[in-house]
Protein backbone atom coordinates (compact mmCIF):
# COMPACT_ATOMS: atom_id res chain seq x y z
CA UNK A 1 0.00 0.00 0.00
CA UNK A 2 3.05 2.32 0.55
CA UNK A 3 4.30 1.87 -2.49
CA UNK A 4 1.00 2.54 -4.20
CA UNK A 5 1.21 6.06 -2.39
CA UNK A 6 4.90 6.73 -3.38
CA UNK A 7 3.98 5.49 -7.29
CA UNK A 8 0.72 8.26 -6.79
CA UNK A 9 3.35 11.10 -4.97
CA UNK A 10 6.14 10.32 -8.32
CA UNK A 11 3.22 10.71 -10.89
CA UNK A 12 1.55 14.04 -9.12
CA UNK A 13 5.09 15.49 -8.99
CA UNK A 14 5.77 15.54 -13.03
CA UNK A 15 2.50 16.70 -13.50
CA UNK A 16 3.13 19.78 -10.94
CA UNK A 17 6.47 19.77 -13.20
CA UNK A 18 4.67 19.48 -16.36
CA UNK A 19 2.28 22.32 -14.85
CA UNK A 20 5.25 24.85 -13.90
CA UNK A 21 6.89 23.88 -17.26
CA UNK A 22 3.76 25.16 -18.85
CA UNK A 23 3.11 28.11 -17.11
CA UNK A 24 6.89 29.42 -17.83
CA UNK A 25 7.06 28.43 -21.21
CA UNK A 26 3.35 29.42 -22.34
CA UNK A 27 3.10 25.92 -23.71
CA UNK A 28 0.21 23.68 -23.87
CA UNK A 29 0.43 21.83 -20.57
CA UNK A 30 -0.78 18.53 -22.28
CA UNK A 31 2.20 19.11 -25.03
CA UNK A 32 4.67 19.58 -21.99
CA UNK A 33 2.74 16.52 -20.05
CA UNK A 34 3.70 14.46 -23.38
CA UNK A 35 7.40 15.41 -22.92
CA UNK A 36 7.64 14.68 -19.42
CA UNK A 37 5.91 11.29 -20.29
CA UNK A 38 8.78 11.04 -22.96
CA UNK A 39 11.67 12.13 -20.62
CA UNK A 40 10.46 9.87 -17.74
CA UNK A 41 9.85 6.78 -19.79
CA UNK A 42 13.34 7.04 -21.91
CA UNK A 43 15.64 8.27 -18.78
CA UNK A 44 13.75 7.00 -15.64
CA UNK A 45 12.95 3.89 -16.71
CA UNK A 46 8.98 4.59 -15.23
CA UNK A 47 6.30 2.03 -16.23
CA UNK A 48 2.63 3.29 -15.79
CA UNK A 49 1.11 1.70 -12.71
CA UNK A 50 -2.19 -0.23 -13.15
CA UNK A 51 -4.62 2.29 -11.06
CA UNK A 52 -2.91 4.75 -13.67
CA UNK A 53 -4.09 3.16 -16.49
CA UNK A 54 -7.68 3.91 -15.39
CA UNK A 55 -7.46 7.38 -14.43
CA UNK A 56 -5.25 8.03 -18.14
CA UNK A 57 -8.14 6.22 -19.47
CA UNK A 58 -11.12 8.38 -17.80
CA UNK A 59 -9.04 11.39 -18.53
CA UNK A 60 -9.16 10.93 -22.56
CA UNK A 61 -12.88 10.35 -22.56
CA UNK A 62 -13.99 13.26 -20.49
CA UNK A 63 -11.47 15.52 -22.41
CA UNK A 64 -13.61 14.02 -25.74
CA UNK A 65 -16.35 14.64 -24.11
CA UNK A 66 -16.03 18.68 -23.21
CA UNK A 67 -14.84 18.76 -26.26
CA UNK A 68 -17.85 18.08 -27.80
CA UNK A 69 -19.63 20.09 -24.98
CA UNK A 70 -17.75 22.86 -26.48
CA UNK A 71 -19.57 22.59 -30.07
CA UNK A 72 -22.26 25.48 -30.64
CA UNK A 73 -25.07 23.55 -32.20
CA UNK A 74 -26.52 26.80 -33.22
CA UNK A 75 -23.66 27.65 -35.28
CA UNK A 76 -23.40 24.13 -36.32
CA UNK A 77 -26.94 24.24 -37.56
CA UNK A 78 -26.94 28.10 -39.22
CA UNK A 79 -23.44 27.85 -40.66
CA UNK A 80 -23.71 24.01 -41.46
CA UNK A 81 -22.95 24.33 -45.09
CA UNK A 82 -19.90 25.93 -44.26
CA UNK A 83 -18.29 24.10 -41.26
CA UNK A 84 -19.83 20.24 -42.89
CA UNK A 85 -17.80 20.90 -46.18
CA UNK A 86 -14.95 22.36 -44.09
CA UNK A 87 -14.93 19.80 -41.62
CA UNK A 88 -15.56 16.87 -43.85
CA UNK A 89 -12.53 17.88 -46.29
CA UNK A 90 -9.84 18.56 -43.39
CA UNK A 91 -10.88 14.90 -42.85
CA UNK A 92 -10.99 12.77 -45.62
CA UNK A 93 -8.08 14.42 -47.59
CA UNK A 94 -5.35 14.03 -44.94
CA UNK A 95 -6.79 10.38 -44.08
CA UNK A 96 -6.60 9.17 -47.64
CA UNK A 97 -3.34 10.88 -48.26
CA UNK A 98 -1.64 9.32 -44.97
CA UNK A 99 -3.07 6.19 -45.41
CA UNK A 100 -1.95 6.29 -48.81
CA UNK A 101 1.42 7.05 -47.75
CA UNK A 102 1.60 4.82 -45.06
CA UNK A 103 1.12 1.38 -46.91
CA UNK A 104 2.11 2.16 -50.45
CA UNK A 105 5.52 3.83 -49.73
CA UNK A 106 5.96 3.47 -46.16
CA UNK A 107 5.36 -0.33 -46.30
CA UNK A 108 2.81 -0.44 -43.49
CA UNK A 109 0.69 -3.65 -43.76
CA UNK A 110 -3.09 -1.65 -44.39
CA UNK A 111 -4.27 -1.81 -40.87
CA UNK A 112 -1.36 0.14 -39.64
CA UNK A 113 -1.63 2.79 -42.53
CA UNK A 114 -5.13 2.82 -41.24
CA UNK A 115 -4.88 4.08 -37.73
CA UNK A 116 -1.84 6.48 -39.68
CA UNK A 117 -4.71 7.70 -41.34
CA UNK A 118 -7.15 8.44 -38.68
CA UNK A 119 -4.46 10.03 -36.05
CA UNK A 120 -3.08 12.68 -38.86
CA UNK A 121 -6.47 12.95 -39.95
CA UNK A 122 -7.58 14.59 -36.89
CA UNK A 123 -8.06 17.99 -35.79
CA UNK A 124 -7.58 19.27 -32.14
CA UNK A 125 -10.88 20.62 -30.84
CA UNK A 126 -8.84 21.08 -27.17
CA UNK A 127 -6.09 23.03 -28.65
CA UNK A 128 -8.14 24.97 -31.31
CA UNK A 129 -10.98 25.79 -28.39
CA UNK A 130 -8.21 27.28 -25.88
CA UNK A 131 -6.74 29.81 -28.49
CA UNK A 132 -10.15 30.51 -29.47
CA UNK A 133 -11.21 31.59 -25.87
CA UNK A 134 -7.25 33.21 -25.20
CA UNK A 135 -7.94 35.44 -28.01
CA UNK A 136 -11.68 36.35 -28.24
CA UNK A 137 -12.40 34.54 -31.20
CA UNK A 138 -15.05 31.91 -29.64
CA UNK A 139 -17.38 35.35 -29.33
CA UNK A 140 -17.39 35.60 -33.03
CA UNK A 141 -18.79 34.22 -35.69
CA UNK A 142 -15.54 32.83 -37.05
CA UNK A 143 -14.59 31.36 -34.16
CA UNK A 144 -17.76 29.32 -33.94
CA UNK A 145 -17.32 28.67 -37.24
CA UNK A 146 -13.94 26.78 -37.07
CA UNK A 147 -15.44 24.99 -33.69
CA UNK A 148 -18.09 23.55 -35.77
CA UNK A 149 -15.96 22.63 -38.70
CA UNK A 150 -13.34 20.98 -36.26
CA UNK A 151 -16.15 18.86 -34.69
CA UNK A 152 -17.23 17.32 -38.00
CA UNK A 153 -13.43 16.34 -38.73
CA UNK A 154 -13.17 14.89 -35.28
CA UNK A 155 -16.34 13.34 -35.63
CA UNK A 156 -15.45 11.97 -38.83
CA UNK A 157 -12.06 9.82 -37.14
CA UNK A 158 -14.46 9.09 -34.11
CA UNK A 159 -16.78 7.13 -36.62
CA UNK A 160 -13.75 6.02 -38.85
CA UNK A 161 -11.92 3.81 -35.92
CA UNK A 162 -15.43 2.80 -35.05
CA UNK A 163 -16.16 1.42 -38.08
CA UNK A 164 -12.85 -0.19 -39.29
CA UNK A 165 -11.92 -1.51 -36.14
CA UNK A 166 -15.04 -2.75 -34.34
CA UNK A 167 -16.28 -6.15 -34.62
CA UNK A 168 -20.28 -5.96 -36.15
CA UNK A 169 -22.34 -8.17 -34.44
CA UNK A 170 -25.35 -8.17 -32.96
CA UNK A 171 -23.73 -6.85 -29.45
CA UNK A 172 -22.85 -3.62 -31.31
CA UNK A 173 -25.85 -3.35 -32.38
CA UNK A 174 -26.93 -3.46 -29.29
CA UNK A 175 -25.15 -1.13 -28.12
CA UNK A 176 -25.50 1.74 -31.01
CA UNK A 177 -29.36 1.21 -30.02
CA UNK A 178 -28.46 2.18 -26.17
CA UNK A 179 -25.80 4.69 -27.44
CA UNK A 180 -28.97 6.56 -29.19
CA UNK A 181 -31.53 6.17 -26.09
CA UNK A 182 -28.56 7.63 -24.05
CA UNK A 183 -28.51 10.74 -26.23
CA UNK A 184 -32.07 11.01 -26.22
CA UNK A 185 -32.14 11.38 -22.43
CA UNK A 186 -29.08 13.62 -22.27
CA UNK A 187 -30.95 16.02 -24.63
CA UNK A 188 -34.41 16.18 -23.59
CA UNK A 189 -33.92 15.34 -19.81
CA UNK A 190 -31.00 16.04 -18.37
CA UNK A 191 -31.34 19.97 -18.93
CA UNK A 192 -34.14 19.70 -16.29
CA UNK A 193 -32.00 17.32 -13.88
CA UNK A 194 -29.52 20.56 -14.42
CA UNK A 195 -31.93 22.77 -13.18
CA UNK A 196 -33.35 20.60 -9.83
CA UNK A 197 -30.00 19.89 -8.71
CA UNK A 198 -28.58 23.22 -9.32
CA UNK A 199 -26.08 24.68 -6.60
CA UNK A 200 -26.68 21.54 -4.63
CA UNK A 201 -23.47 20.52 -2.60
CA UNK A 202 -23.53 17.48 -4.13
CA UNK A 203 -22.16 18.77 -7.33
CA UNK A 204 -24.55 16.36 -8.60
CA UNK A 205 -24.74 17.40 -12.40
CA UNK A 206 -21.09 16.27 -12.82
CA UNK A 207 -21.58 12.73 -10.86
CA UNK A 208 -24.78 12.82 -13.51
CA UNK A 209 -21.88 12.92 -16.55
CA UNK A 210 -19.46 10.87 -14.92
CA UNK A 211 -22.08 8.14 -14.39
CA UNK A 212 -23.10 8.24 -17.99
CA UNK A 213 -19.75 8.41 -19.46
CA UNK A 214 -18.72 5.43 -17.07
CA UNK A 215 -21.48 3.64 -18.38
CA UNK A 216 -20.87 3.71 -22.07
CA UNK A 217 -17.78 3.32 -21.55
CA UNK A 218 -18.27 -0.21 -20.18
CA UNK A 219 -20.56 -0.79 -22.85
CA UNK A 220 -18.13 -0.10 -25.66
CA UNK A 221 -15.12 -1.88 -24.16
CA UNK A 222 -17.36 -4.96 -23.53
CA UNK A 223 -18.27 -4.79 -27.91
CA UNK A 224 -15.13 -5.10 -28.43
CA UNK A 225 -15.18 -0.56 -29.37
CA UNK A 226 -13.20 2.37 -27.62
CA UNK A 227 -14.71 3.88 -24.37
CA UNK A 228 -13.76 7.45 -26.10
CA UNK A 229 -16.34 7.06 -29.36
CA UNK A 230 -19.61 7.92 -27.33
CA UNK A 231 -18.17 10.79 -25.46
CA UNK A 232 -17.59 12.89 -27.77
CA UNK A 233 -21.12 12.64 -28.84
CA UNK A 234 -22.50 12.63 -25.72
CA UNK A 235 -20.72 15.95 -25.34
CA UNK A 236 -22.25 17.55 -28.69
CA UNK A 237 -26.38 16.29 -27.35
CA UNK A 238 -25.38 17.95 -23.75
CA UNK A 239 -23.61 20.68 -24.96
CA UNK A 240 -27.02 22.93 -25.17
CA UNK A 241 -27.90 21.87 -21.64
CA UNK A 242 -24.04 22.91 -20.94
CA UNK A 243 -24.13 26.15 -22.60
CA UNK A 244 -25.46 28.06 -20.02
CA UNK A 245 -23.92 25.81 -17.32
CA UNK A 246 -20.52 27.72 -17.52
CA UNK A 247 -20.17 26.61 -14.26
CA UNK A 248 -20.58 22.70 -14.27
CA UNK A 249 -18.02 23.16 -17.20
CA UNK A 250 -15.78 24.60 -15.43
CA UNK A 251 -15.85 22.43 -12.67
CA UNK A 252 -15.53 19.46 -14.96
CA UNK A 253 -12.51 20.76 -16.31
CA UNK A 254 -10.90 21.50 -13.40
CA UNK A 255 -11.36 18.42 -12.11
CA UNK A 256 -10.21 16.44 -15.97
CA UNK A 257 -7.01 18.60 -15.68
CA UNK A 258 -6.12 18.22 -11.72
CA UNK A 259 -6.40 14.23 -11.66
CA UNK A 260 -7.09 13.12 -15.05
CA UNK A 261 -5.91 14.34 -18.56
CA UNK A 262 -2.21 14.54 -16.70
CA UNK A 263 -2.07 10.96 -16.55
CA UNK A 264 -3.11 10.38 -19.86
CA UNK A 265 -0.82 12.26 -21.51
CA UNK A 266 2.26 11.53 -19.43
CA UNK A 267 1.07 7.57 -20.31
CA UNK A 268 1.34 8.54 -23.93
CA UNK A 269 4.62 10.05 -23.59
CA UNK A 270 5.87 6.14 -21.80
CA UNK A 271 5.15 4.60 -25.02
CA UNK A 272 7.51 6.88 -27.27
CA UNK A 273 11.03 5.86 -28.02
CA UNK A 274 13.49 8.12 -28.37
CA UNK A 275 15.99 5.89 -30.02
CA UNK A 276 13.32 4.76 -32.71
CA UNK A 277 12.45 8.31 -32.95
CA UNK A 278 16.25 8.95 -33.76
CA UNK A 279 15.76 6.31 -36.45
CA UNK A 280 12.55 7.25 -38.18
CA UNK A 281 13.12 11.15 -37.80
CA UNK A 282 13.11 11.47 -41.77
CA UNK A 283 9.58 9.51 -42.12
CA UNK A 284 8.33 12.07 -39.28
CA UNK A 285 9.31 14.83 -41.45
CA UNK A 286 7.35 13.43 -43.98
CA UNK A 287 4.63 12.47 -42.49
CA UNK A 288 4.32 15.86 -41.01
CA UNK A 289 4.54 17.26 -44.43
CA UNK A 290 1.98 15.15 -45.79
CA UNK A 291 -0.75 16.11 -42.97
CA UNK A 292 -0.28 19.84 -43.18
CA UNK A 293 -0.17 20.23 -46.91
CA UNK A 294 -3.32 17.90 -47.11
CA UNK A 295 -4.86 19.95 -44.52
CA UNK A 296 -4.23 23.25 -46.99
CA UNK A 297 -5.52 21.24 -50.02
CA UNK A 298 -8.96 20.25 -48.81
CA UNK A 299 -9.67 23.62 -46.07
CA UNK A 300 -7.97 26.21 -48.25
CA UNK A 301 -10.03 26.19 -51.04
CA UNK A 302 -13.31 26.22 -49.29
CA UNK A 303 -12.24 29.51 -47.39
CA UNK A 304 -12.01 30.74 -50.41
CA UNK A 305 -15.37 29.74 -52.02
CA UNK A 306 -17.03 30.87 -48.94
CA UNK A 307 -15.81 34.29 -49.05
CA UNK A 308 -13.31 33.97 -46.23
CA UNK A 309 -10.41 36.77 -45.83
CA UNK A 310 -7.06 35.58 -46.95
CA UNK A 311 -5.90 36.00 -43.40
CA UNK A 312 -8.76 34.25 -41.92
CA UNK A 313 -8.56 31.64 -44.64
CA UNK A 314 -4.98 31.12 -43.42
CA UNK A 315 -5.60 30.93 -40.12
CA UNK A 316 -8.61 28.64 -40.35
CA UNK A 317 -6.92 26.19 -42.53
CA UNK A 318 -3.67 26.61 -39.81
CA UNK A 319 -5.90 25.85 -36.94
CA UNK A 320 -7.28 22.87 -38.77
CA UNK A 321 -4.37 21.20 -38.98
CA UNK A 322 -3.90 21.04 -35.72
CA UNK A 323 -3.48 17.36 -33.76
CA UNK A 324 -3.66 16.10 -30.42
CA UNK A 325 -5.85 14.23 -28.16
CA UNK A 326 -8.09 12.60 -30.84
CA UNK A 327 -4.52 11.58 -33.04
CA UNK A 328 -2.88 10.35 -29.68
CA UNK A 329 -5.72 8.20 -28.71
CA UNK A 330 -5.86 6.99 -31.96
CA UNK A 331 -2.33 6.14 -31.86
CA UNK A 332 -2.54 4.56 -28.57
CA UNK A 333 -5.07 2.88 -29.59
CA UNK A 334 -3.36 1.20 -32.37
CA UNK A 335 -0.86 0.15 -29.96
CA UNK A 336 -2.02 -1.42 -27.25
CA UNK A 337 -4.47 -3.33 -29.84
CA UNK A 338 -1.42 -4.59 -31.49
CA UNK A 339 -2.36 -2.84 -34.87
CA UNK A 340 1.01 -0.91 -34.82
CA UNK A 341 4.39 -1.54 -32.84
CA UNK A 342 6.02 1.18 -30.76
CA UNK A 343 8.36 2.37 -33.72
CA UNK A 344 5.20 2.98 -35.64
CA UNK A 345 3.46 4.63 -32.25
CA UNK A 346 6.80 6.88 -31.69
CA UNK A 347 6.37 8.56 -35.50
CA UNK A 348 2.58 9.00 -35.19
CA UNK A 349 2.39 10.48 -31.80
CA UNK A 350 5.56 12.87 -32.23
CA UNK A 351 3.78 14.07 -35.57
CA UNK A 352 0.74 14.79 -33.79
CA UNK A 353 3.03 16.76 -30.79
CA UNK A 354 4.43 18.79 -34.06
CA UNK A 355 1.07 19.52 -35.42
CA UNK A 356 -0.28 20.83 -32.48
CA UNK A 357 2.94 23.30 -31.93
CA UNK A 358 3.63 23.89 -34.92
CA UNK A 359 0.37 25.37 -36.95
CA UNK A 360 -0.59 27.09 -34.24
CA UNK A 361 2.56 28.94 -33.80
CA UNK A 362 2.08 30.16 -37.31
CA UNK A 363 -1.20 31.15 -37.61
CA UNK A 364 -0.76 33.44 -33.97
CA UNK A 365 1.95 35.12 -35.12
CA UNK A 366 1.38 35.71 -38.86
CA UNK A 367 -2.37 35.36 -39.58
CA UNK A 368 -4.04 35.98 -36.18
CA UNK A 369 -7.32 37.86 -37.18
CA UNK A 370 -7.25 41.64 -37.19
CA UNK A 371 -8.04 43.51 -33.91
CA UNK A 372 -11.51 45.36 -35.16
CA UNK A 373 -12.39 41.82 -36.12
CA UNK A 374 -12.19 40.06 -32.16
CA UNK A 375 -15.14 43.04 -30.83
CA UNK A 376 -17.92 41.07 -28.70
CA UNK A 377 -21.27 40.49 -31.28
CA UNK A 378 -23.76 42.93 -30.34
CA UNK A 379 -25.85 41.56 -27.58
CA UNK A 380 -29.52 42.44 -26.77
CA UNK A 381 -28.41 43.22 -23.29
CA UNK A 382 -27.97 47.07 -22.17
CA UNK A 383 -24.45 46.82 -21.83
CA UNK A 384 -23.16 44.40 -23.88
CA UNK A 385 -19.68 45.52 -23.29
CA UNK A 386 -20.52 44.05 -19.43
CA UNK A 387 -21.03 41.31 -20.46
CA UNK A 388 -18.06 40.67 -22.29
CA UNK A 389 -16.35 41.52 -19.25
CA UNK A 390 -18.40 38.72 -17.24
CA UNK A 391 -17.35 36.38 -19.89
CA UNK A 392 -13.28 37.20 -19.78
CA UNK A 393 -13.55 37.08 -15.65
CA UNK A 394 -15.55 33.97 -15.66
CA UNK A 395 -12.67 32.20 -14.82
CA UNK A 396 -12.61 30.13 -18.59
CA UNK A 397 -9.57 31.90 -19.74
CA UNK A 398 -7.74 31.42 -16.72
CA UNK A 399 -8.21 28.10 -16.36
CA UNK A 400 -7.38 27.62 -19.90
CA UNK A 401 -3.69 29.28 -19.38
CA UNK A 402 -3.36 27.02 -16.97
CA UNK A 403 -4.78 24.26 -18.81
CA UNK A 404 -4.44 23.99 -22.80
CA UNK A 405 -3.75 27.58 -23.62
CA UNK A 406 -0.84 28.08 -26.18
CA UNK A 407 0.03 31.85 -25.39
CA UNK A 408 1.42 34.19 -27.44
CA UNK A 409 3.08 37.31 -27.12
């Protein structure tokens, strides 16, 4: 039982490393958890401990599933044209490219080029959200805009691991009926649980999530599925009932970053090898290339058809080829399946580390929206400009700093 304790105290420590890391450097703490992983697995010789796994495990599916909180179904449904076509193209155009790639010249038998597909098809709705709300953009239209369109591409490797790696048999069937009745309740019922429990001690809405998400979760591992693929849509049918819940978010993410998503990200960091990386740093390079100019092949052009700026076209199609959680989980999952081996994991994840650093660096410091363009919309309110103010002290954007923010100067 001691030792249990000490494993717990190690673990806690390189996340309040990872943390401080952050903080200094302005760095996505997950990006800086990854490295830490990295660092401890390659020079410590640290092997994640079994009550770990579970806690990594909860942390990726309630990060998918305020991710999908995050969505604005309102924009979803008025600008749906838009952010579908968007959203559907930054996925299937990187995804047949890597795949491509990935078995053809790489060599990868197909199931392998597969999950290569699906991680560097992804787009990060965690890292695109937290410079959204950093910089005012997740008040405008464009920055609802780009949520939407980064749900569809997310949703879009959510259903493609579904459906090439689960087994179809009359258990999932089973369970894509209860899957359904679950977001049937979570849209039409739990917005009134929210309500009668409201402000109760309790803190009952979140043990209302947590129960649900535990639940399906079960459910999916038991088909033979991922505990992450109802999640994220559990988050998109509560995400109304959410929306003017800021504060069951926040508590929810407070609590996913404190005890969970750490340990989930460190875990990913174990599995990477720094001598394979050393080995396979040219095929990184190339996959890297291959995601990002895919990414600007199917998004670019439909900024432009929609009457986009240039710099907003740039910046959208930047932020859309952005990669974390969704491309590590994918990854992992790959992995611990047996689909790929670790030299395969090491490229993949370290790609995804590079395209969630490196677009996003770009598009803040060279195509970051004009000023006159990040003013709050108009409200109906009296003093709209209050509420703006509300909004910024609501304690979102700090907790994002200290969360997923990637700051800029």
């Amino acid at each position: 039982m001691q030792a249990t304790w000490f494993s717990a105290a190690s673990w806690m420590w390189l996340a309040l490393l990872a943390g401080v890391l952050a903080r200094l450097s302005g760095v996505s703490v997950s990006l800086v958890e990854i490295g830490v992983g990295i660092l401890a697995g390659n020079f410590l010789a640290l092997q994640p401990p079994q009550w770990m796994d579970f806690l990594a495990g909860f942390g990726s599916i309630i990060l998918t599933f305020l991710a999908g909180a995050e969505v604005d179904p309102l924009v979803l449904r008025k600008k749906a044209k838009e952010s579908i076509s968007i959203g559907v193209a930054s996925f299937l155009v990187p995804f047949l490219a890597a795949l491509a790639y990935a078995h053809y010249v790489a060599g990868w038998d197909v199931h392998a080029a597969q999950i290569a597909g699906i991680a560097l098809s992804t787009t990060s709705v965690a890292v695109v959200y937290a410079v959204m709300v950093e910089t005012g953009l997740n008040r405008t239209e464009i920055g609802k805009l780009i949520l939407a369109a980064c749900f569809v591409t997310d949703l879009g490797t959510v259903l493609a691991l579904g459906v090439l790696f689960a087994r179809p048999d009359w258990k999932m069937l089973g369970f894509a009926g209860v899957t359904v009745l679950a977001l049937a309740v979570a849209t039409h019922l739990y917005p009134k649980a929210f309500r009668y429990f409201r402000d109760h001690i309790a803190q009952l809405e979140g043990k209302v999530v947590a129960a649900t998400l535990f639940t399906l979760g079960g459910l999916a591992v038991g088909v033979g599925s991922e505990a992450v693929l109802p999640a994220y849509l559990l988050g998109l049918a509560m995400a109304t009932a959410l929306s003017d819940r800021a504060d069951v978010l926040h508590k929810l993410r407070s609590t996913a970053f404190l005890l969970l998503t750490p340990f989930y990200f460190m875990k990913a960091g174990l599995y990477v090898s720094l001598p394979a990386l050393a080995m396979s740093l040219a095929m990184v390079v190339i996959f890297l290339a291959v995601k990002i100019c895919c990414k600007f092949v199917g998004v670019w052009p439909l900024t432009w058809a929609f009457g986009f700026e240039r710099r907003e076209g740039m910046y959208t199609t930047l932020l859309m080829s952005t990669g974390l959680t969704f491309g590590t989980i994918s990854s992992l999952f790959g992995l611990q399946h047996g689909i790929i081996d670790r030299s395969q994991y090491t490229i993949l994840v370290t790609v995804v580390i590079l395209s969630a650093v490196v677009p996003t660096l770009i598009a803040q410091a060279f195509f970051r929206p004009r000023p006159a363009r990040l003013q709050p919309p108009k409200a109906e309110s009296e003093n709209p400009a209050r509420e703006w103010d509300a909004f910024t002290q609501a304690g979102l954007v700090a907790e994002n700093e200290e969360g997923m923010a990637i700051r800029t100067p």
